[in-house]
C-alpha atoms as a PDB file:
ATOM      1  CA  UNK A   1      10.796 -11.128  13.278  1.00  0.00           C
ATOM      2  CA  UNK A   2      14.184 -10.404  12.241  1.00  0.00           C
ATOM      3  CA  UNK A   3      15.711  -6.852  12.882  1.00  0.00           C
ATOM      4  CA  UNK A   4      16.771  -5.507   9.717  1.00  0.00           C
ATOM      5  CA  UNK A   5      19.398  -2.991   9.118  1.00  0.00           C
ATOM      6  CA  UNK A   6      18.054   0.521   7.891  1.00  0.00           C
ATOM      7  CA  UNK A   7      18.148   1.032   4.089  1.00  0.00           C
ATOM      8  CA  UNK A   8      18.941   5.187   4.989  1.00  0.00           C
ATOM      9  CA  UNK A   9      19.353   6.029   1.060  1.00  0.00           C
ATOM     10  CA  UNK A  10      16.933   3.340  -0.591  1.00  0.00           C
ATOM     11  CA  UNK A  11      14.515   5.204  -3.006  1.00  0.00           C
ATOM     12  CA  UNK A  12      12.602   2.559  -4.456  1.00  0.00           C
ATOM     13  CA  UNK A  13      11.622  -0.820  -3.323  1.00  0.00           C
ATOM     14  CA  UNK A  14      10.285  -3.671  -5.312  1.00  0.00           C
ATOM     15  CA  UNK A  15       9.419  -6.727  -3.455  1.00  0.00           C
ATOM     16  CA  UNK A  16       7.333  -9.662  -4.231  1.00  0.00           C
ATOM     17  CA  UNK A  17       4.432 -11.158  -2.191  1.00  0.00           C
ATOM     18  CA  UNK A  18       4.700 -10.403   1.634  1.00  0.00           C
ATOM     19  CA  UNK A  19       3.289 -10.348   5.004  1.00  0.00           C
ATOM     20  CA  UNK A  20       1.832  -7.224   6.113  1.00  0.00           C
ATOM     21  CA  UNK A  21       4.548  -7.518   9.133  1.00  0.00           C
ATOM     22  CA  UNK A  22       7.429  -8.249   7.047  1.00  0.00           C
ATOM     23  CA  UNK A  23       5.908  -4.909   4.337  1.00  0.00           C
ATOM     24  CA  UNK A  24       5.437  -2.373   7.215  1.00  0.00           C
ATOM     25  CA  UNK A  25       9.029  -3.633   9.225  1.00  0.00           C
ATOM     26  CA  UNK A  26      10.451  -2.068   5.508  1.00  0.00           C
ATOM     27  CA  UNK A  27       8.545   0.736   5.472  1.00  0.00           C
ATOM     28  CA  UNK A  28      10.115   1.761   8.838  1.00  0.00           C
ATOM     29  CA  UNK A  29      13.672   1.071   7.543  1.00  0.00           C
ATOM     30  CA  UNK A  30      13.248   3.274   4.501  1.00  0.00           C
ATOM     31  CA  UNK A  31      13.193   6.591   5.379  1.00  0.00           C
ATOM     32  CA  UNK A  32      13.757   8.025   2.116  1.00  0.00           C
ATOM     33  CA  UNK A  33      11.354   6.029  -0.030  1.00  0.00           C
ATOM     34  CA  UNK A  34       9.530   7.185  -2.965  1.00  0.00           C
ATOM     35  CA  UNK A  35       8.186   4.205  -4.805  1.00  0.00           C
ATOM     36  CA  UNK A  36       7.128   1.087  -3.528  1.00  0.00           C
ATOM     37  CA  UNK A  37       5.910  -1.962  -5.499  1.00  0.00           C
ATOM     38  CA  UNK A  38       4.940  -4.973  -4.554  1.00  0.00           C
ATOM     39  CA  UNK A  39       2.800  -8.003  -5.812  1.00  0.00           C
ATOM     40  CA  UNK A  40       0.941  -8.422  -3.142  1.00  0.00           C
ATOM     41  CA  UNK A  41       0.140  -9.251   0.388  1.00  0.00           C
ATOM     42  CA  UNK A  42      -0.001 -13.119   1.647  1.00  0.00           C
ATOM     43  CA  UNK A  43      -1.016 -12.638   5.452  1.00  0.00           C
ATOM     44  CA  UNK A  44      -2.193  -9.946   6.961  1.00  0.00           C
ATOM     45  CA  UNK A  45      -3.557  -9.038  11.133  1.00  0.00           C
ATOM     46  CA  UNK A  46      -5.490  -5.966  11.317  1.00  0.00           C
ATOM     47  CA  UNK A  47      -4.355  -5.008  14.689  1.00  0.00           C
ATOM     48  CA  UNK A  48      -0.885  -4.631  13.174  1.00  0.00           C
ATOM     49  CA  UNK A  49      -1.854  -1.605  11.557  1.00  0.00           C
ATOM     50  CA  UNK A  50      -4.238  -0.028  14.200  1.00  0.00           C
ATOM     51  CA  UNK A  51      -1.071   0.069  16.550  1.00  0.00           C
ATOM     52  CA  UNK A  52       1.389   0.640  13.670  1.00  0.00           C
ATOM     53  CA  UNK A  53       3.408   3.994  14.082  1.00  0.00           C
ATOM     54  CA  UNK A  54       2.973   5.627  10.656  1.00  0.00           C
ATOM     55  CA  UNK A  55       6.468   5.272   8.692  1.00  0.00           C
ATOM     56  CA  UNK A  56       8.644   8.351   8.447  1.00  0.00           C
ATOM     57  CA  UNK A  57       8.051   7.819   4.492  1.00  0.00           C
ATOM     58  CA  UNK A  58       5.131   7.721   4.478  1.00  0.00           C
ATOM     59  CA  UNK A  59       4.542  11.378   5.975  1.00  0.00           C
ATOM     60  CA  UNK A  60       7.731  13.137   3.873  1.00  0.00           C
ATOM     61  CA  UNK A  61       8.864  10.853   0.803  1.00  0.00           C
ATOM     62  CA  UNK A  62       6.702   8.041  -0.152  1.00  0.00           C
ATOM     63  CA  UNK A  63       4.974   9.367  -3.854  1.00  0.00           C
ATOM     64  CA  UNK A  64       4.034   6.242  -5.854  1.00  0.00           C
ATOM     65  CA  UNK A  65       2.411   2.852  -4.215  1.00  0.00           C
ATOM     66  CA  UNK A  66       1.856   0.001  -6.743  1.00  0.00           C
ATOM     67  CA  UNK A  67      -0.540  -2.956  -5.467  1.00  0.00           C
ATOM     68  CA  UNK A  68       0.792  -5.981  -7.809  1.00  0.00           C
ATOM     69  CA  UNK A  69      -2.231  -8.822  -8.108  1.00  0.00           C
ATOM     70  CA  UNK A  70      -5.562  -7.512  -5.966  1.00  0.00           C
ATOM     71  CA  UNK A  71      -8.559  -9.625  -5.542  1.00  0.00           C
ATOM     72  CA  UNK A  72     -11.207  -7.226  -3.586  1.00  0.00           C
ATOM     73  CA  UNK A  73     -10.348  -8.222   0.119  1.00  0.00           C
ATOM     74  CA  UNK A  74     -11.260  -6.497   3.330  1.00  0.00           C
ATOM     75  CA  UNK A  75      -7.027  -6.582   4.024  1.00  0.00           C
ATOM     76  CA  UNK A  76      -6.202  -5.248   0.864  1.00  0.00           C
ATOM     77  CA  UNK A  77      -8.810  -2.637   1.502  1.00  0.00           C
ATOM     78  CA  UNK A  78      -7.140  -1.801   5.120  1.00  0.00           C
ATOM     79  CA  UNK A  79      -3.545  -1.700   3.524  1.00  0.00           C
ATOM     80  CA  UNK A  80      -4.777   0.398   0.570  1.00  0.00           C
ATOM     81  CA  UNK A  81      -6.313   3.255   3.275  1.00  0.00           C
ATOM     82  CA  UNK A  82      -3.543   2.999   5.453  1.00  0.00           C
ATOM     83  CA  UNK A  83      -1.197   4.315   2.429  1.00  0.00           C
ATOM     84  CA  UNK A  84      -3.956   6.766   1.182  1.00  0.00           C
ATOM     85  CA  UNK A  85      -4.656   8.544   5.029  1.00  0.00           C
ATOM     86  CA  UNK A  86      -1.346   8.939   6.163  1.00  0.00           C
ATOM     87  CA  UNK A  87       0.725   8.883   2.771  1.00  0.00           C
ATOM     88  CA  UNK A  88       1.275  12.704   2.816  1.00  0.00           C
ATOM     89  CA  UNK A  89       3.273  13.712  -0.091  1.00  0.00           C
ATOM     90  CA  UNK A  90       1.428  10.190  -2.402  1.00  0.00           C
ATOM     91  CA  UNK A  91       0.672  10.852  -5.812  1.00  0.00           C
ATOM     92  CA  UNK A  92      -0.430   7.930  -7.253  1.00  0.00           C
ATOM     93  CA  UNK A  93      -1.404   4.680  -6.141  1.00  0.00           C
ATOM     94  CA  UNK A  94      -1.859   1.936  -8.525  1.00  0.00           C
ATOM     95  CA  UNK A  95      -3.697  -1.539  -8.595  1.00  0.00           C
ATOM     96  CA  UNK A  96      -3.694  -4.423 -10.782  1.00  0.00           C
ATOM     97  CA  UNK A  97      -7.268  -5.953  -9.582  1.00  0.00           C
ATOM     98  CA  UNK A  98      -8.036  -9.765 -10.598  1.00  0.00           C
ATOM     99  CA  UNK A  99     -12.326 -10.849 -10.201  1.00  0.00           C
ATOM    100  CA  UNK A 100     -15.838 -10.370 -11.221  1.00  0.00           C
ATOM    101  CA  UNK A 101     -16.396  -6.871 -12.126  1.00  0.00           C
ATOM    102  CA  UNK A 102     -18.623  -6.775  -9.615  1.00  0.00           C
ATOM    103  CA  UNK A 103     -15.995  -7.387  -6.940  1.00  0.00           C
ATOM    104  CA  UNK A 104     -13.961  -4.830  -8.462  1.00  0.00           C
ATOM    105  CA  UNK A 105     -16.264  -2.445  -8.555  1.00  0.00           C
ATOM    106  CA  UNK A 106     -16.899  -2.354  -5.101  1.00  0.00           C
ATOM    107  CA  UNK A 107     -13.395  -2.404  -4.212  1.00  0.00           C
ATOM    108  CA  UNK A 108     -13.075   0.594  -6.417  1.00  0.00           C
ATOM    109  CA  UNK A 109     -16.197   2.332  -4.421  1.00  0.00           C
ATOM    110  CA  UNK A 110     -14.466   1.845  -1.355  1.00  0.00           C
ATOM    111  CA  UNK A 111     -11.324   3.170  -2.301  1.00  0.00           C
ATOM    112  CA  UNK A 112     -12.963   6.271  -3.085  1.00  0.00           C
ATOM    113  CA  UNK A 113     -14.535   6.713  -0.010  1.00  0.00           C
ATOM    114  CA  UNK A 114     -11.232   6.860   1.839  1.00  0.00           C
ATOM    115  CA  UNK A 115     -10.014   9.992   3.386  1.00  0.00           C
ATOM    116  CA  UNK A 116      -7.086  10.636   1.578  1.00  0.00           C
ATOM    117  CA  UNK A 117      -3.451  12.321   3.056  1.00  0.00           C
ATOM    118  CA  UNK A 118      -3.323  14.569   0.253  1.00  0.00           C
ATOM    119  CA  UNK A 119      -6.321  15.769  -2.165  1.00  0.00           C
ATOM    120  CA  UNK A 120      -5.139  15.661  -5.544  1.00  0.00           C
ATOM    121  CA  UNK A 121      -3.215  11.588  -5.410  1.00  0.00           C
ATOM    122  CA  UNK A 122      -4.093   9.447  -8.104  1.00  0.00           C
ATOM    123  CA  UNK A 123      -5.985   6.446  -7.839  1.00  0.00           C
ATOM    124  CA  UNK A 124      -4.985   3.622 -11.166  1.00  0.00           C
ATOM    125  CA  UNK A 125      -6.489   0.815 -11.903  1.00  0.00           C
ATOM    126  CA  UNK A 126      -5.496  -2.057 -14.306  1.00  0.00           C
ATOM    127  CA  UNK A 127      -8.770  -4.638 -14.682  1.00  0.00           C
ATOM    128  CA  UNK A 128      -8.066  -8.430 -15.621  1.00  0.00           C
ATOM    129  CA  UNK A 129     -12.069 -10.286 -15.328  1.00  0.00           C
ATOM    130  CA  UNK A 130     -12.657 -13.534 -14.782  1.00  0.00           C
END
């Protein structure tokens, strides 16, 4: 992976769809962050964030988490309590879920059985069905 630079004043971050490598390598340049938005995530390996060390935003800054386009998987589901367990100071976390209500119902069950960082975050949710 290429080092990046640290982004010591960035506040919010929109990017499009990334890896879960190239997402958390941001989130550990950005100490200051308080809104991140991104469409989505296009690979993801589930050991990355089992041995990831928890961003500095994550646990002083980091308020507002938009998920762009969500379809229900298991590695959206990891990313999604990553954010909620150890996003201390998160206030609202947003998703734009795509699929058979069904789908999205259980991925909205799940999400609510998450321990979250802090008690009172927000949990959106915009519904497109197919």
């Amino acid at each position: 992976m290429t080092v990046l630079p640290k982004f010591a004043m960035l506040s919010h971050l929109d990017v499009g769809i990334v890896s879960g490598e190239v997402l958390l390598g941001l989130l550990q340049k950005t100490p200051v962050l308080t809104i991140l938005d991104f469409k989505g995530i296009s690979e993801f390996n589930e050991e990355l964030l089992n041995s990831a060390v928890v961003p500095d935003c994550l646990t002083s800054s980091l308020q507002v988490v938009k998920f762009g386009t969500v379809h229900g998987s298991e590695n959206e589901l990891r990313l999604a309590k990553f954010f909620m367990e150890n996003g201390v100071v998160l206030e609202r976390t947003s998703f734009s879920l795509y699929g058979k209500s069904t789908v999205i119902e259980e991925f909205k069950e799940k999400l609510y059985s998450f321990k979250k960082g802090v008690s009172f975050a927000i949990l959106e949710f915009k519904e497109k069905m197919y």
